[in-house]
PDB file of N, CA and C in Angstrom:
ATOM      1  N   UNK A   1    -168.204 207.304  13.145  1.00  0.00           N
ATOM      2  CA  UNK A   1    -169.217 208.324  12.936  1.00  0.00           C
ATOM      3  C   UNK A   1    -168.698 209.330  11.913  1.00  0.00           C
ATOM      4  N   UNK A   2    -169.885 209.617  10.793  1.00  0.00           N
ATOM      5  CA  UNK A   2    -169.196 211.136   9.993  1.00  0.00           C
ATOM      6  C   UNK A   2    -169.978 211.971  10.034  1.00  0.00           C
ATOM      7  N   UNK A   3    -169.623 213.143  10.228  1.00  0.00           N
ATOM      8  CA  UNK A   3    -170.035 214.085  10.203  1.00  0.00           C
ATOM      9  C   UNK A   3    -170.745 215.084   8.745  1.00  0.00           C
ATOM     10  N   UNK A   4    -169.848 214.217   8.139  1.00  0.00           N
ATOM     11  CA  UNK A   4    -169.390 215.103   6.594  1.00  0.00           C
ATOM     12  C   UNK A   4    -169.425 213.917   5.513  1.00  0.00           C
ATOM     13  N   UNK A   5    -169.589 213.911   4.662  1.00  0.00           N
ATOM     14  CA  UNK A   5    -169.588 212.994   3.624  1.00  0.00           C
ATOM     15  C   UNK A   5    -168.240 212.204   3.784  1.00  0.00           C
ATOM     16  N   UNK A   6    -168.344 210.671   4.170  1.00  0.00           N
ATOM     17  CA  UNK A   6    -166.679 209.542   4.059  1.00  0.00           C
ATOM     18  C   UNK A   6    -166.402 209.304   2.623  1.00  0.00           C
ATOM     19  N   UNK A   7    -165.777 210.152   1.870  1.00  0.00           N
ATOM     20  CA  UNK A   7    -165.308 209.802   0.670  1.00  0.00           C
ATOM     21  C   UNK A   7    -164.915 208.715   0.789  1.00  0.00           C
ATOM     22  N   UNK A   8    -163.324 208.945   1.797  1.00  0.00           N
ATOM     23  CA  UNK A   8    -162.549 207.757   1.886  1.00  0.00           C
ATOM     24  C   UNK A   8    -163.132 206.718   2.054  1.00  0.00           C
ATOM     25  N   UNK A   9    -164.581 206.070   2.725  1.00  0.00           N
ATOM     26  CA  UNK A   9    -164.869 205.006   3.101  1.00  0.00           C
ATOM     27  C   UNK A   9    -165.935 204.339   1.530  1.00  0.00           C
ATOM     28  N   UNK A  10    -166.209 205.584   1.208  1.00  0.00           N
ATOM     29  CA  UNK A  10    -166.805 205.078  -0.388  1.00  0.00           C
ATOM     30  C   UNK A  10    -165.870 205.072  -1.263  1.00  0.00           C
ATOM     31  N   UNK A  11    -164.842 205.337  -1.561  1.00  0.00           N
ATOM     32  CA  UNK A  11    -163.991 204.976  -2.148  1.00  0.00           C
ATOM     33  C   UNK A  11    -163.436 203.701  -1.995  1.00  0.00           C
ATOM     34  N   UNK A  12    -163.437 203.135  -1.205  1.00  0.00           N
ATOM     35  CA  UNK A  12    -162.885 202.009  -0.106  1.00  0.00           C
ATOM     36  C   UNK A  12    -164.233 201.150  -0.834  1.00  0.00           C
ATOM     37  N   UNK A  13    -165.590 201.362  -0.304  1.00  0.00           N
ATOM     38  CA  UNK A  13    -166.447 200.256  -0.764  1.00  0.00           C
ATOM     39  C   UNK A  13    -166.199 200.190  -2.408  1.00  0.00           C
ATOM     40  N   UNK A  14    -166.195 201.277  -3.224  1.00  0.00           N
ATOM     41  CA  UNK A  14    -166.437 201.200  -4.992  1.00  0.00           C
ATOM     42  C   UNK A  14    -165.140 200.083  -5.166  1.00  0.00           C
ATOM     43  N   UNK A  15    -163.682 200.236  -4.703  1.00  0.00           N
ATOM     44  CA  UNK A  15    -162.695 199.718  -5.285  1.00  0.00           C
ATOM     45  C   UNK A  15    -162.884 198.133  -4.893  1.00  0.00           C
ATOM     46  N   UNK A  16    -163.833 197.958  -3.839  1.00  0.00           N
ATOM     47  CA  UNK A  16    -163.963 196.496  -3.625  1.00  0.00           C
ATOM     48  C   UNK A  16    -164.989 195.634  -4.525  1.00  0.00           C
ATOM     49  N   UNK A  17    -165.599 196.621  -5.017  1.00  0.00           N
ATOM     50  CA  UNK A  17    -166.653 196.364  -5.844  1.00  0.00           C
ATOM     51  C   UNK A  17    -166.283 196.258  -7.275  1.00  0.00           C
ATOM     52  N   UNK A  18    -165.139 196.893  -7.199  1.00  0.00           N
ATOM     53  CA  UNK A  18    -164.624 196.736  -9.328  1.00  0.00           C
ATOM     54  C   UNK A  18    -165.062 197.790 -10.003  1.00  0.00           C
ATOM     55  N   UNK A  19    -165.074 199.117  -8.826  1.00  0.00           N
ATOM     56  CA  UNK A  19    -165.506 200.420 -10.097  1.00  0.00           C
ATOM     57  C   UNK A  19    -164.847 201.504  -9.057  1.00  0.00           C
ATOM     58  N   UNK A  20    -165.412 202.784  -9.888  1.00  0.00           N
ATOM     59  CA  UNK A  20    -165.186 203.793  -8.911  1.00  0.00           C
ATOM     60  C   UNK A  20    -166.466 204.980  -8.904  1.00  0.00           C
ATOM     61  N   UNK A  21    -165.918 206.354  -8.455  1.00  0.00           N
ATOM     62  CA  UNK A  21    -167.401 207.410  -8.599  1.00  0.00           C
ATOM     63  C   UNK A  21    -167.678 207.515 -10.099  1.00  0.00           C
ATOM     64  N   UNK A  22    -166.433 207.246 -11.014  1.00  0.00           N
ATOM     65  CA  UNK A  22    -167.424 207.004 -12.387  1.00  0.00           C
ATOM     66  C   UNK A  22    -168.857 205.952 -12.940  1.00  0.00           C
ATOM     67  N   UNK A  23    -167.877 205.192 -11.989  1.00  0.00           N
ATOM     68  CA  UNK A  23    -168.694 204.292 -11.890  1.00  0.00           C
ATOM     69  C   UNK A  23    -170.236 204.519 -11.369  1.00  0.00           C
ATOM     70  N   UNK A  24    -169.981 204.751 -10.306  1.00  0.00           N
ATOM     71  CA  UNK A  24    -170.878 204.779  -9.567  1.00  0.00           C
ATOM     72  C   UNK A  24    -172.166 205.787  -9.579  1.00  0.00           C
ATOM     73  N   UNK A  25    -171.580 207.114 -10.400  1.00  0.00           N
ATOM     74  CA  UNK A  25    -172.118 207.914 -10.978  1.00  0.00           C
ATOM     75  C   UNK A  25    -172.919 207.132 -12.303  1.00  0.00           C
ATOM     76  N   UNK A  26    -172.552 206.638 -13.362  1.00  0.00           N
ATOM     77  CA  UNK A  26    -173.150 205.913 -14.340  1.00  0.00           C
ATOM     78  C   UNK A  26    -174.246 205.098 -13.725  1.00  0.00           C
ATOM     79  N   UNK A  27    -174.371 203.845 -12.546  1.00  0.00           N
ATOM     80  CA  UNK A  27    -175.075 203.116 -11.991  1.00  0.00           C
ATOM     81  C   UNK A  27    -176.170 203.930 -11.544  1.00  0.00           C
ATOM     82  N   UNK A  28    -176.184 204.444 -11.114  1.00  0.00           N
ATOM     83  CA  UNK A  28    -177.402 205.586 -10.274  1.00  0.00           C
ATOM     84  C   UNK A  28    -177.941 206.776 -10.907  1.00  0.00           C
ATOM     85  N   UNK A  29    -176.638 207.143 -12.430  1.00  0.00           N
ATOM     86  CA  UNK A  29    -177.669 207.967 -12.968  1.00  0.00           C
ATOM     87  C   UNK A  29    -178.030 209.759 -12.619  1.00  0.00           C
ATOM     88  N   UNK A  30    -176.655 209.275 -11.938  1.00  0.00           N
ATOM     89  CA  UNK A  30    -175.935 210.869 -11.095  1.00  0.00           C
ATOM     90  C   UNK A  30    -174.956 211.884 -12.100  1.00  0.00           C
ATOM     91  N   UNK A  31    -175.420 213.127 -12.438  1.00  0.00           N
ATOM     92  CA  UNK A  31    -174.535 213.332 -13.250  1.00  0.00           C
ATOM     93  C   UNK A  31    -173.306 213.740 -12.110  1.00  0.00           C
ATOM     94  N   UNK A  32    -172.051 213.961 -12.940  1.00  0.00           N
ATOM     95  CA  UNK A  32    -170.840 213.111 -12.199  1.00  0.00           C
ATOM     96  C   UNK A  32    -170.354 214.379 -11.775  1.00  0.00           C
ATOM     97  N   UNK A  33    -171.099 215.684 -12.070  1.00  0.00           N
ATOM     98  CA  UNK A  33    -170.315 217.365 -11.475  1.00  0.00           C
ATOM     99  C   UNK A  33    -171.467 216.977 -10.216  1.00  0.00           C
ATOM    100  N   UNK A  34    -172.789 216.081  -9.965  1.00  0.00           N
ATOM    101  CA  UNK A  34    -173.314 216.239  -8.898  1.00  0.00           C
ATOM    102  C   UNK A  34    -172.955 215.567  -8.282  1.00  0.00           C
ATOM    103  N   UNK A  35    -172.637 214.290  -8.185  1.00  0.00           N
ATOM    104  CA  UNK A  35    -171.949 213.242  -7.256  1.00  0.00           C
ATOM    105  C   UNK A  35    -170.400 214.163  -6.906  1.00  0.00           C
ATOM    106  N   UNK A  36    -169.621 214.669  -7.361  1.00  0.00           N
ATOM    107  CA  UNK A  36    -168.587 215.385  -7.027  1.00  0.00           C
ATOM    108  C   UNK A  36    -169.526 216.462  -6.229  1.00  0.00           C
ATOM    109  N   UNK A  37    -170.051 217.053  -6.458  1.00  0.00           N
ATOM    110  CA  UNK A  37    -170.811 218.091  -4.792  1.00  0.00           C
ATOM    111  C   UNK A  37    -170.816 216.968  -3.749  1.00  0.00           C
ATOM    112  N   UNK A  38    -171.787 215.767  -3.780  1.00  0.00           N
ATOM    113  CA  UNK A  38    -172.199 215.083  -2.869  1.00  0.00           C
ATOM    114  C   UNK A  38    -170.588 214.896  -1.992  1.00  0.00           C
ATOM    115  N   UNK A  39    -169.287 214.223  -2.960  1.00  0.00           N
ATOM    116  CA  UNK A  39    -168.319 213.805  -2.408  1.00  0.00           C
ATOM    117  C   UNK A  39    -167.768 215.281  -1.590  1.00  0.00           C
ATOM    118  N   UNK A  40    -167.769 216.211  -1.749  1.00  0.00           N
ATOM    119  CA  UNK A  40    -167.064 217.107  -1.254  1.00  0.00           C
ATOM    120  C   UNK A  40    -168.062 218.512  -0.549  1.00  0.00           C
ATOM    121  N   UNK A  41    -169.060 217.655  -0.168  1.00  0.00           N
ATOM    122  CA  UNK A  41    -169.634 218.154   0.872  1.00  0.00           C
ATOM    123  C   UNK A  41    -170.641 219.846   0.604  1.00  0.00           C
ATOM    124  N   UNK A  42    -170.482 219.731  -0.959  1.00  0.00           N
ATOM    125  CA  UNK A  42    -171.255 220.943  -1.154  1.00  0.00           C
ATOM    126  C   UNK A  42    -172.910 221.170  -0.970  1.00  0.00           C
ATOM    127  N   UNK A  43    -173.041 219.524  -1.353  1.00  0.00           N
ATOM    128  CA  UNK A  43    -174.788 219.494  -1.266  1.00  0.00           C
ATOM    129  C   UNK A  43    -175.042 217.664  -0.556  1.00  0.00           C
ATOM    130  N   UNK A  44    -175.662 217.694   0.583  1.00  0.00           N
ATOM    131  CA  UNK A  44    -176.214 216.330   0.721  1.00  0.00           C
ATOM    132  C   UNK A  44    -177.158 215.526  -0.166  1.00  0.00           C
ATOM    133  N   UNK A  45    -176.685 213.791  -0.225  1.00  0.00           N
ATOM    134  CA  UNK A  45    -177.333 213.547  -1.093  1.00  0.00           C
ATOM    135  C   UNK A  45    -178.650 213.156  -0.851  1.00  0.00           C
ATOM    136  N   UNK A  46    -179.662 212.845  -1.737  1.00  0.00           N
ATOM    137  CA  UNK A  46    -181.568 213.011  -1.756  1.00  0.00           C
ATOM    138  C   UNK A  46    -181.410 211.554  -0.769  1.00  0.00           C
ATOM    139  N   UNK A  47    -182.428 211.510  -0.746  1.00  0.00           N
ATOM    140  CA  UNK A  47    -182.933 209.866  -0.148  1.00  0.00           C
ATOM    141  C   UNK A  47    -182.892 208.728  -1.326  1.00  0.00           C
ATOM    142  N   UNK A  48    -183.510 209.153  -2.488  1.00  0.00           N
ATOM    143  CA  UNK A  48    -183.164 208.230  -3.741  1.00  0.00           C
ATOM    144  C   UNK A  48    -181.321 208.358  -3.741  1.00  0.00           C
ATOM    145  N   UNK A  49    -181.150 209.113  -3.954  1.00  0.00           N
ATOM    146  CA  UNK A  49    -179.795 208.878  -4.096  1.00  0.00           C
ATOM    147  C   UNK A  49    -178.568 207.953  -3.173  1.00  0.00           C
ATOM    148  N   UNK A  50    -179.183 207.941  -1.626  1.00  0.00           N
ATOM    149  CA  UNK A  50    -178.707 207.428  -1.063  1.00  0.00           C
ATOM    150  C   UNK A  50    -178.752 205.725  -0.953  1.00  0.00           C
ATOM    151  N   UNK A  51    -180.599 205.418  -1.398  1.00  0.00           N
ATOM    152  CA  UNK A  51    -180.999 204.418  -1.877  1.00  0.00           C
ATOM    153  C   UNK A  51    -180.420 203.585  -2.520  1.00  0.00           C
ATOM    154  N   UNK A  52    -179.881 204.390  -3.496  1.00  0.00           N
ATOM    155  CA  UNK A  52    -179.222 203.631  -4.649  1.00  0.00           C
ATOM    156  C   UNK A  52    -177.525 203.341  -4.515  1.00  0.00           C
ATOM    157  N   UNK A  53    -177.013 204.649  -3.431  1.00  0.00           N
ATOM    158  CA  UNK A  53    -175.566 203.867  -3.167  1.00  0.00           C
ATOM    159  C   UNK A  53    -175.475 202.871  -2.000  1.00  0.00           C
ATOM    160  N   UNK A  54    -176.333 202.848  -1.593  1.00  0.00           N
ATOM    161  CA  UNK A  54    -176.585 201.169  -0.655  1.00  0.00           C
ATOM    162  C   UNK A  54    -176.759 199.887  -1.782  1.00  0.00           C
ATOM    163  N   UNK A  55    -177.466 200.230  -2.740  1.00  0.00           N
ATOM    164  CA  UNK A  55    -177.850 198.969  -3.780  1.00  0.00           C
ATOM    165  C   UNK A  55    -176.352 198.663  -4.652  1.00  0.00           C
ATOM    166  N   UNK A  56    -175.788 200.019  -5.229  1.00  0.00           N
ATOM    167  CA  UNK A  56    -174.417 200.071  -5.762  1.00  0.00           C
ATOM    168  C   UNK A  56    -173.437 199.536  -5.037  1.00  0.00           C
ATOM    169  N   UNK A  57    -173.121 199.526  -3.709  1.00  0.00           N
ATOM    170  CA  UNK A  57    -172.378 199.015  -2.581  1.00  0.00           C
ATOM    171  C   UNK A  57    -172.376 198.102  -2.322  1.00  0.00           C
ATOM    172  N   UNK A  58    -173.848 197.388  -2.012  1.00  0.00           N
ATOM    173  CA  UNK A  58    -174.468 196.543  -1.855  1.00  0.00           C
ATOM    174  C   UNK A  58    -174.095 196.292  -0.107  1.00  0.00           C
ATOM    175  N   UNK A  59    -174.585 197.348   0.625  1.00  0.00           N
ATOM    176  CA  UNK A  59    -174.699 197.619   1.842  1.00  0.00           C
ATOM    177  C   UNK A  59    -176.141 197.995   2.111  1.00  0.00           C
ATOM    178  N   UNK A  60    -176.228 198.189   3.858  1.00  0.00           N
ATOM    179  CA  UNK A  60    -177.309 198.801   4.283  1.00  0.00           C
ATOM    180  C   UNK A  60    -177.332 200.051   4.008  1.00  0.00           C
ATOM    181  N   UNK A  61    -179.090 200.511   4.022  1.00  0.00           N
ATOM    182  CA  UNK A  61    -179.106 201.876   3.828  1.00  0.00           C
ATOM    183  C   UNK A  61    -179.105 203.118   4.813  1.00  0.00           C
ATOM    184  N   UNK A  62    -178.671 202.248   5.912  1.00  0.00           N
ATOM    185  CA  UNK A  62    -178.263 203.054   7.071  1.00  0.00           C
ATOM    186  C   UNK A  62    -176.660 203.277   7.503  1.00  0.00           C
ATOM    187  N   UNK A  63    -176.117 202.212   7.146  1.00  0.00           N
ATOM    188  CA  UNK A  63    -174.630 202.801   7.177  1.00  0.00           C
ATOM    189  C   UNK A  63    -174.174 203.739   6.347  1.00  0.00           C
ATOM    190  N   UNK A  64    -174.686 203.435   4.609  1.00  0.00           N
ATOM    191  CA  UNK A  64    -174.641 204.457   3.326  1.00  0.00           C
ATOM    192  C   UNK A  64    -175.183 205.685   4.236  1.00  0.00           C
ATOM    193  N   UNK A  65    -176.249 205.946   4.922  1.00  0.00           N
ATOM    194  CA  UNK A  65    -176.795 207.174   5.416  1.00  0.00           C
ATOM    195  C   UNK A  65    -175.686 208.039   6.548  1.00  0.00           C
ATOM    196  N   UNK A  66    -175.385 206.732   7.136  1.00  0.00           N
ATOM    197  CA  UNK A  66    -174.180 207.560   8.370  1.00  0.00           C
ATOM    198  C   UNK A  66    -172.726 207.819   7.698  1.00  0.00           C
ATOM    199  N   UNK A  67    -172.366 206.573   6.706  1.00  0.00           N
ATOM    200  CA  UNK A  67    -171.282 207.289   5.929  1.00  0.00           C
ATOM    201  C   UNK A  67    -170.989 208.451   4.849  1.00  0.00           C
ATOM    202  N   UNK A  68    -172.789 208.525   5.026  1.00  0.00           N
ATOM    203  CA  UNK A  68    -172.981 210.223   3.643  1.00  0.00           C
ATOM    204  C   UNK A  68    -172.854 211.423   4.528  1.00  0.00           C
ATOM    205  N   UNK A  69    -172.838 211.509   6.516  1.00  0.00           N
ATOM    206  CA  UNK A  69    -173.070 212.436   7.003  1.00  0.00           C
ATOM    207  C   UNK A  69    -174.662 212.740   7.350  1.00  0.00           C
ATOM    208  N   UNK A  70    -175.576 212.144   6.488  1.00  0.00           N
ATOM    209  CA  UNK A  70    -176.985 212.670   7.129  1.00  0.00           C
ATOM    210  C   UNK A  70    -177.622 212.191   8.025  1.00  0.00           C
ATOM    211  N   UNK A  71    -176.717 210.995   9.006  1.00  0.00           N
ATOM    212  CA  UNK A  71    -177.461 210.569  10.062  1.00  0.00           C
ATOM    213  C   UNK A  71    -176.007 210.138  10.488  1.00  0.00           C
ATOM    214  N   UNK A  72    -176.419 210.444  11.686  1.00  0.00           N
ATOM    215  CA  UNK A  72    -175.156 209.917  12.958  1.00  0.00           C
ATOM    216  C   UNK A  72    -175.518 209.062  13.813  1.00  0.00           C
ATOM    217  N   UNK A  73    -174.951 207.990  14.509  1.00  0.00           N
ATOM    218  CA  UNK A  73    -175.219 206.536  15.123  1.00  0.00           C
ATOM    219  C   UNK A  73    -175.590 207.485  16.739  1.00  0.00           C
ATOM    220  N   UNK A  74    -176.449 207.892  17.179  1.00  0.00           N
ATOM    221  CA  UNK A  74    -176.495 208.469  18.619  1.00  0.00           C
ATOM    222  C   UNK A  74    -176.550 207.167  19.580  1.00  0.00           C
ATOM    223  N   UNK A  75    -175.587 207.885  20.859  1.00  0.00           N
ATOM    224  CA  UNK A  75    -175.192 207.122  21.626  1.00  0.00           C
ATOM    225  C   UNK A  75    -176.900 206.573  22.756  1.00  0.00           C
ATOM    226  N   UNK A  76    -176.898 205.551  23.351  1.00  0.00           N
ATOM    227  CA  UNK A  76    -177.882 204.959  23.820  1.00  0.00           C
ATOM    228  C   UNK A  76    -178.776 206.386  24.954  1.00  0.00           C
ATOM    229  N   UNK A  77    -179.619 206.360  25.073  1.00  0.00           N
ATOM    230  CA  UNK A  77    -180.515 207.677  26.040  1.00  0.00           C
ATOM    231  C   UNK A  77    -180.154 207.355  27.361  1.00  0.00           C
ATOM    232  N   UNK A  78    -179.974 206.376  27.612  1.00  0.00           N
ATOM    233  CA  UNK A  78    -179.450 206.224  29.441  1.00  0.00           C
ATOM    234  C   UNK A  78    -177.805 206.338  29.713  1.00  0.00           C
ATOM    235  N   UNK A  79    -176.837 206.583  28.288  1.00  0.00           N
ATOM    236  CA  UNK A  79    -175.843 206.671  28.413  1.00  0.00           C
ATOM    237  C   UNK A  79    -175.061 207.891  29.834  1.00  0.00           C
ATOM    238  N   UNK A  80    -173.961 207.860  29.995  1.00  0.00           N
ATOM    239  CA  UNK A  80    -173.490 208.903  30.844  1.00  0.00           C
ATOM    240  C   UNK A  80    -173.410 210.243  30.093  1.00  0.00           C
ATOM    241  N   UNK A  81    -174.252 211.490  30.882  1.00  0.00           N
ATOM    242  CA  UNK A  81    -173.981 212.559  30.089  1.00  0.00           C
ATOM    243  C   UNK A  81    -172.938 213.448  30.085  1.00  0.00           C
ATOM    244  N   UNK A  82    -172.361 212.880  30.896  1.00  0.00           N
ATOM    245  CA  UNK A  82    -171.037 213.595  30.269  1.00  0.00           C
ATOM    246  C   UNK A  82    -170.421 213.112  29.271  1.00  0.00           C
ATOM    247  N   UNK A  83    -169.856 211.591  28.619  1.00  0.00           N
ATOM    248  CA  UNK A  83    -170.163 211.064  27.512  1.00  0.00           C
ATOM    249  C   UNK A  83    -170.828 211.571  26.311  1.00  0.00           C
ATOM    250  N   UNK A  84    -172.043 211.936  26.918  1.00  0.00           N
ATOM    251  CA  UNK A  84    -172.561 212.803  25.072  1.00  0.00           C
ATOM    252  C   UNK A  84    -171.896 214.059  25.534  1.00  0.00           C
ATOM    253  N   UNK A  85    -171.437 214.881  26.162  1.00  0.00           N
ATOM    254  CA  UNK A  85    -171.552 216.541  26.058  1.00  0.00           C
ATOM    255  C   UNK A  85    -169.523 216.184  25.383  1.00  0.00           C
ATOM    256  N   UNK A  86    -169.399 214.999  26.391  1.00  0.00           N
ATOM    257  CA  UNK A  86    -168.109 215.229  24.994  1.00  0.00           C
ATOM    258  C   UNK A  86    -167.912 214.687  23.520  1.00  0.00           C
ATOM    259  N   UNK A  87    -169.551 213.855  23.441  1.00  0.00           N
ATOM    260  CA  UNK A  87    -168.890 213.432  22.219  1.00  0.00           C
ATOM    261  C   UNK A  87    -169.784 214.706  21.384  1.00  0.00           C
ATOM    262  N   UNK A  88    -170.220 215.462  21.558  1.00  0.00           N
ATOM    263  CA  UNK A  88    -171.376 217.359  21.266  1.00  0.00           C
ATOM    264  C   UNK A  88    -169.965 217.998  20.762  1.00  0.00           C
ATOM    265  N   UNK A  89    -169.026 217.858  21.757  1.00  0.00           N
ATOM    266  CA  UNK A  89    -167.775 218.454  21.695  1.00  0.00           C
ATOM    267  C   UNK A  89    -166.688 218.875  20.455  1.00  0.00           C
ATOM    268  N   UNK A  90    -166.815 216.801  20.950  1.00  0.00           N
ATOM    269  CA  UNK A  90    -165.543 216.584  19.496  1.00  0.00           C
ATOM    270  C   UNK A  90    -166.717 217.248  18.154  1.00  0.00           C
ATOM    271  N   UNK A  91    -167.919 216.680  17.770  1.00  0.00           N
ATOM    272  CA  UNK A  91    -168.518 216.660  16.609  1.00  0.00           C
ATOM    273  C   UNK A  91    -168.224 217.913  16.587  1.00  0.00           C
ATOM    274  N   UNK A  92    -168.576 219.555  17.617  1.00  0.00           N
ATOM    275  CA  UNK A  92    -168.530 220.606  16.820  1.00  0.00           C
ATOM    276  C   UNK A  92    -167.017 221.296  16.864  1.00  0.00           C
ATOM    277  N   UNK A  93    -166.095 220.465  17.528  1.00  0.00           N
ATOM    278  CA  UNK A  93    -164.574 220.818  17.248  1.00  0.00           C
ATOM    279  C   UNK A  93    -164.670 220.475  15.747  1.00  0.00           C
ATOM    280  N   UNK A  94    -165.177 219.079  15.092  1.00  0.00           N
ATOM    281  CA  UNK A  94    -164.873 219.250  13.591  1.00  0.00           C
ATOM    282  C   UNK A  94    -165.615 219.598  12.613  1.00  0.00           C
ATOM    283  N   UNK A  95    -166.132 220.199  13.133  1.00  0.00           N
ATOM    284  CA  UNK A  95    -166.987 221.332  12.357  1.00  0.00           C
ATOM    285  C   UNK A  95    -165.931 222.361  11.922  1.00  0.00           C
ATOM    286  N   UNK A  96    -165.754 223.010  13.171  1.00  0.00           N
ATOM    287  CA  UNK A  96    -164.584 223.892  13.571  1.00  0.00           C
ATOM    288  C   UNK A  96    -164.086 223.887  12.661  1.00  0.00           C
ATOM    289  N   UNK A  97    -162.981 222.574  12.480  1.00  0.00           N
ATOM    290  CA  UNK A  97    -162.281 222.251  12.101  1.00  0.00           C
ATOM    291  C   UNK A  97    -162.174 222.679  10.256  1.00  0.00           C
ATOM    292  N   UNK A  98    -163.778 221.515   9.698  1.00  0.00           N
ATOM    293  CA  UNK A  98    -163.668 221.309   8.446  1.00  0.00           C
ATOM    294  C   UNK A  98    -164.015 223.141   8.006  1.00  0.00           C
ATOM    295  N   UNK A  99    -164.511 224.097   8.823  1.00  0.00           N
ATOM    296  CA  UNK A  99    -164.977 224.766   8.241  1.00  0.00           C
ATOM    297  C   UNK A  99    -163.634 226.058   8.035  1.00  0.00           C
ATOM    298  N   UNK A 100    -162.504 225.793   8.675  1.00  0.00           N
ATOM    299  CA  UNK A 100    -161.708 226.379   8.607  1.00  0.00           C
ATOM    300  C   UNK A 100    -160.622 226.048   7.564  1.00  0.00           C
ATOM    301  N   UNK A 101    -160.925 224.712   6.932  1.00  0.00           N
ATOM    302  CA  UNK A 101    -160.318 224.247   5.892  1.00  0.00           C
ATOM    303  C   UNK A 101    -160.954 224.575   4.961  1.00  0.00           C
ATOM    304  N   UNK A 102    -162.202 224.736   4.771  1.00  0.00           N
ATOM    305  CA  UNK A 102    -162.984 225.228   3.900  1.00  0.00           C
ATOM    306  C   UNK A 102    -162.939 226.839   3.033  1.00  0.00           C
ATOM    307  N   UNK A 103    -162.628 227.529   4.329  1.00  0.00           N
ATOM    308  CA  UNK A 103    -162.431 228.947   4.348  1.00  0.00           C
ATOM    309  C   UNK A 103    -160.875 229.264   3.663  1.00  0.00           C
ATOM    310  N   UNK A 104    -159.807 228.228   4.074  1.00  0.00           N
ATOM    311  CA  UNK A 104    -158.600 228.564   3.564  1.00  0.00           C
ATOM    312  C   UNK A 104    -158.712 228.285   2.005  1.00  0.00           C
ATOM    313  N   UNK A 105    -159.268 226.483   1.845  1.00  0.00           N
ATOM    314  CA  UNK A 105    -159.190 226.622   0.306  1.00  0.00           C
ATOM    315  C   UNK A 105    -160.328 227.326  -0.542  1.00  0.00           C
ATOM    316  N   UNK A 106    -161.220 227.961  -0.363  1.00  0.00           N
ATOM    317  CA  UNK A 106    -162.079 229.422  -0.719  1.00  0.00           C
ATOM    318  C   UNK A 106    -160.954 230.681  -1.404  1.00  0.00           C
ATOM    319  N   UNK A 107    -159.958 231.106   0.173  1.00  0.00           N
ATOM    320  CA  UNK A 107    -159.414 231.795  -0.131  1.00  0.00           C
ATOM    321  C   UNK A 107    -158.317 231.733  -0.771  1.00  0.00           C
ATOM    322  N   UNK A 108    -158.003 230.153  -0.819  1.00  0.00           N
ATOM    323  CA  UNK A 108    -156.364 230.052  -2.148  1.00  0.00           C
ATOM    324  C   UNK A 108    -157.148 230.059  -3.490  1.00  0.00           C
ATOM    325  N   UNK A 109    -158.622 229.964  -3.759  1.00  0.00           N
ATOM    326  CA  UNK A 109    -159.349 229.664  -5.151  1.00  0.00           C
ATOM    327  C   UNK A 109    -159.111 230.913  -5.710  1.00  0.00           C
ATOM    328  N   UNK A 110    -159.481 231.605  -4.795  1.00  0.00           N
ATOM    329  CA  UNK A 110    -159.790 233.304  -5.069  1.00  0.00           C
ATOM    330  C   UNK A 110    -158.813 234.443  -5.376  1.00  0.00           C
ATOM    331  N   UNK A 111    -157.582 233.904  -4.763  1.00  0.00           N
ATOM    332  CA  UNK A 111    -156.373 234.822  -4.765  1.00  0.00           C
ATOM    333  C   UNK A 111    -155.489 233.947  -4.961  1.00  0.00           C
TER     334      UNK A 111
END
């Protein structure tokens, strides 16, 4: 599950494929300061956009969707709820998490 855009796991699909985000940026037609937001979580990407890194991948457009962060695999409705309240948990521990990494490199940009 991601929460946040899987670079690492698109990086992982482009190099199997014989390119990279230059690449991949050229194929789709992304200029490449916007695909760098998409990778680093500044702006989610459109629905066309996502479209097209399923076709670039040559994956589904639902894993491309859960590995961009804008959809998460939810666990089955009859599952145990305590099960979801911890997996509620972990997701907003890394929130927590990314947003405190976020805040530090903000403040090494700045000072």
């Amino acid at each position: 599950m991601a929460l946040f855009f899987d670079a690492t796991w698109f990086d992982q699909r482009l190099a199997s494929r014989g390119t990279d985000r230059i690449g991949l940026a050229i194929a789709t037609g992304i200029d490449r300061s916007e695909l760098h937001s998409i990778f680093t979580n500044e702006r989610s990407p459109t629905a066309d956009e996502l479209r097209e890194f399923a076709r670039v991948l040559g994956t589904d457009l639902l894993e491309v969707t859960i590995r961009s962060g804008v959809a998460v695999r939810e666990s089955a409705p009859d599952s145990d709820p305590e099960d979801r309240i911890e997996s509620i948990e972990a997701r907003l521990d890394a929130i927590d998490k990314w947003l405190a990494e976020f805040e530090a490199s903000k403040k090494k940009a700045v000072g």
